[in-house]
Protein backbone atom coordinates (compact mmCIF):
# COMPACT_ATOMS: atom_id res chain seq x y z
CA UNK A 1 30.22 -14.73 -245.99
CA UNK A 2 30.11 -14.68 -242.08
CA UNK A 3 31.38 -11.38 -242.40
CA UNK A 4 28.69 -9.94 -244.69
CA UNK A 5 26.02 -11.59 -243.11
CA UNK A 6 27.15 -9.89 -239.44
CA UNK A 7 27.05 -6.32 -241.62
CA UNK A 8 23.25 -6.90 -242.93
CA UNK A 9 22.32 -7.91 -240.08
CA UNK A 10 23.56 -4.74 -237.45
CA UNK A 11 22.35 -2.55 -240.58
CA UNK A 12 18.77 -4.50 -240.24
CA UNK A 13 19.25 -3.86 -236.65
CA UNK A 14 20.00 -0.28 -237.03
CA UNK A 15 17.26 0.59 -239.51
CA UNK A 16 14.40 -1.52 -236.81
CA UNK A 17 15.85 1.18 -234.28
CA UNK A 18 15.76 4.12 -236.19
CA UNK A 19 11.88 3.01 -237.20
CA UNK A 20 11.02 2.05 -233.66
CA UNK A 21 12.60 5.82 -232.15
CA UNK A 22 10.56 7.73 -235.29
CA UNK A 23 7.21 6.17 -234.67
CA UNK A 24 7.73 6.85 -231.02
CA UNK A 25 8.81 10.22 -231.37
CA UNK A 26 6.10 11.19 -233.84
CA UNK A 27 3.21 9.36 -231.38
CA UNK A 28 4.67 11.52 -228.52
CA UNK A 29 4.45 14.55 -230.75
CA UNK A 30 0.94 13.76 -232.10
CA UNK A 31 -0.10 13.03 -228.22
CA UNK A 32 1.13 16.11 -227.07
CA UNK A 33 -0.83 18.34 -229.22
CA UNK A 34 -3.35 20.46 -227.16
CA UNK A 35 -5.55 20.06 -230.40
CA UNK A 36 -8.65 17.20 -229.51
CA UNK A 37 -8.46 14.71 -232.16
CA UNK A 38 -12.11 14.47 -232.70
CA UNK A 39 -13.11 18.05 -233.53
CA UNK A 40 -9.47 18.21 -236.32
CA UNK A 41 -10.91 15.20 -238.15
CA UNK A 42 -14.64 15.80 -237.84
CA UNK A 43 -14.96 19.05 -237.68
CA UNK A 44 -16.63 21.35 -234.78
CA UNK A 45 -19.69 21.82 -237.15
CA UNK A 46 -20.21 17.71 -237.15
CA UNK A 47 -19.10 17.14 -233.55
CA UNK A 48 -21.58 19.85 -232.66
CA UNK A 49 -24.46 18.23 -234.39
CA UNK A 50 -24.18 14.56 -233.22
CA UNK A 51 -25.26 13.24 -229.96
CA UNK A 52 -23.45 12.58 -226.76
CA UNK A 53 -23.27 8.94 -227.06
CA UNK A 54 -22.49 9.43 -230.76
CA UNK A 55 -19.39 11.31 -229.39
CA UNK A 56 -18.62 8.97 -226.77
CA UNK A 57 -18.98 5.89 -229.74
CA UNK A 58 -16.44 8.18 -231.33
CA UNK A 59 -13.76 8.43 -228.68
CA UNK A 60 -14.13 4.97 -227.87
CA UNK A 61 -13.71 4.11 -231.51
CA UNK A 62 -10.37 5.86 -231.75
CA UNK A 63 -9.48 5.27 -228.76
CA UNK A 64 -8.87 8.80 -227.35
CA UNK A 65 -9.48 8.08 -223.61
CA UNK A 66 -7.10 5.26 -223.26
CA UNK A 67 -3.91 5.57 -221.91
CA UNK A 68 -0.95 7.00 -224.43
CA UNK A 69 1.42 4.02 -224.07
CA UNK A 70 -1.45 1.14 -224.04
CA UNK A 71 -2.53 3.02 -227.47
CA UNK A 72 1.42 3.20 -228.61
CA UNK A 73 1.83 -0.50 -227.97
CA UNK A 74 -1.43 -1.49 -229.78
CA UNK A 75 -0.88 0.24 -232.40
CA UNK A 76 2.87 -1.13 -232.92
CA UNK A 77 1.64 -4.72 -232.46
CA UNK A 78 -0.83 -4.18 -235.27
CA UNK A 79 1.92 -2.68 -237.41
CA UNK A 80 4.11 -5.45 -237.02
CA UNK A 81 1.58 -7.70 -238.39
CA UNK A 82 0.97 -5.57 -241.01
CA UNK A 83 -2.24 -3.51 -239.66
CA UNK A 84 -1.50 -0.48 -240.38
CA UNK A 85 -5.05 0.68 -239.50
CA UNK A 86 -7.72 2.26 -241.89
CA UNK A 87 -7.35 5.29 -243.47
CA UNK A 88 -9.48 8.25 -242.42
CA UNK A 89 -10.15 9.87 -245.22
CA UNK A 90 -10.42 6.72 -247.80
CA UNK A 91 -12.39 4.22 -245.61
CA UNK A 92 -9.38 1.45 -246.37
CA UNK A 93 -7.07 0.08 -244.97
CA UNK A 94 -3.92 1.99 -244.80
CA UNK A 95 -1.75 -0.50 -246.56
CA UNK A 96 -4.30 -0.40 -249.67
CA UNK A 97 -4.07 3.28 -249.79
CA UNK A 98 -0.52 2.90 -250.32
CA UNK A 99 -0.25 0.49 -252.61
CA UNK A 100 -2.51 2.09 -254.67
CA UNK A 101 -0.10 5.32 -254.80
CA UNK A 102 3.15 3.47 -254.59
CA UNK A 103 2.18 2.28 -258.29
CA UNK A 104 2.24 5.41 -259.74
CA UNK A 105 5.40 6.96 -258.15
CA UNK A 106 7.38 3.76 -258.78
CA UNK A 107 6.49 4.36 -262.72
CA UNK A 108 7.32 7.97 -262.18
CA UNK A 109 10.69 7.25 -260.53
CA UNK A 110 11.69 4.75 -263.80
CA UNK A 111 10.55 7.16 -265.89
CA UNK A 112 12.57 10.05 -264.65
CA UNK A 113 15.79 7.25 -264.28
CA UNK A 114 15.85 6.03 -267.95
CA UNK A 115 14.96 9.55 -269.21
CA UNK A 116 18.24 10.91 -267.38
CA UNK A 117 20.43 7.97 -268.69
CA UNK A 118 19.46 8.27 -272.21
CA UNK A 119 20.16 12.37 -272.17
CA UNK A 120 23.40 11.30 -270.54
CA UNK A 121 24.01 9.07 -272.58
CA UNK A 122 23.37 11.39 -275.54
CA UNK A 123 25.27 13.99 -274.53
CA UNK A 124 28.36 12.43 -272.81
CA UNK A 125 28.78 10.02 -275.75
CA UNK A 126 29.36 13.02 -278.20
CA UNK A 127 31.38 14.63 -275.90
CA UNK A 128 34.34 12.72 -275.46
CA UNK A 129 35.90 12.32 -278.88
CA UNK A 130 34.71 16.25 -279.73
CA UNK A 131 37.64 17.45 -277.11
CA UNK A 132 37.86 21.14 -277.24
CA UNK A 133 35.01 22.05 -279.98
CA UNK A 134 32.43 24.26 -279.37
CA UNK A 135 29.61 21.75 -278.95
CA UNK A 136 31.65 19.65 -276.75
CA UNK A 137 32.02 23.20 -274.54
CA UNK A 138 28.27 24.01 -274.80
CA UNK A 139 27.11 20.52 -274.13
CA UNK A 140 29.89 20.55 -270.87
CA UNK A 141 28.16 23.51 -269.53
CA UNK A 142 24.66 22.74 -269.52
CA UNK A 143 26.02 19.57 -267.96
CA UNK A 144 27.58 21.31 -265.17
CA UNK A 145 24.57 24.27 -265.13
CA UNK A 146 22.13 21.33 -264.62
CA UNK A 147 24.82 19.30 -261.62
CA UNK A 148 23.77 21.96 -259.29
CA UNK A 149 25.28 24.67 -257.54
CA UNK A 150 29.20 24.15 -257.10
CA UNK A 151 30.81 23.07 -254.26
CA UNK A 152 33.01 26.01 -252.74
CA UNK A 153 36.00 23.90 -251.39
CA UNK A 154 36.42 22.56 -255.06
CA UNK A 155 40.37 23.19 -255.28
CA UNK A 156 39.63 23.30 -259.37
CA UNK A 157 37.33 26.63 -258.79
């Protein structure tokens, strides 16, 4: 039990790390862009028509002009409360956003899972008593056709 306990844990250790260097890598990407984050999510048409302090609100708002690791470490102590922010284009918060779309690729991804178990299970169940018969041969191929391309160090090919 020790033993399996000492596994989850480096793994839960691992997968924090590889989180932690991702969001960090992607910030430093995002920070590095020469693009100005006001006039890619406004628009140069809108940011031309408001006024300077309505600009200024703006940056403040988003927090352009503050330094890139105070805005980093912000943002990851929101996160790890669970503040992922609000989305831009939705006007919610991030996490509801996500929820919201989770729900309908979750039922997607069951879908697609029982759909491929019960035409497996429809065609492999057929196939093992019918040994060498032609269905059993046409039902093995569109098996294999649909597995993918083959792998070339296959010592069978």
């Amino acid at each position: 039990m020790k033993h399996r306990l000492t596994f989850a844990g480096k793994k839960f250790i691992r997968m924090g790390t590889l989180l932690l260097g991702v969001s960090l890598v992607t910030f430093l990407l995002m920070n590095a862009s020469p693009l100005d984050p006001l006039q890619t999510n406004v628009g140069e048409t809108a940011l031309g028509s408001m006024s300077r302090e309505q600009v200024e609100n703006l940056r403040a708002y988003w927090g352009v002009d503050t330094p890139a690791a105070e805005r980093y470490l912000g943002w990851l102590g929101n996160a790890l409360t669970g503040d992922l922010g609000e989305s831009l284009l939705y006007r919610q918060p991030v996490l509801a956003v996500v929820g919201q779309r989770l729900s309908g690729s979750v039922l997607l991804l069951l879908t697609a899972w029982l759909l491929s178990g019960i035409l497996g299970l429809a065609l492999g169940v057929p196939s093992g008593p019918a040994g060498g018969s032609c269905g059993h041969r046409g039902r093995q191929r569109v098996g294999e056709e649909s597995a993918g391309p083959c792998d070339p160090w296959d010592p069978s090919l």
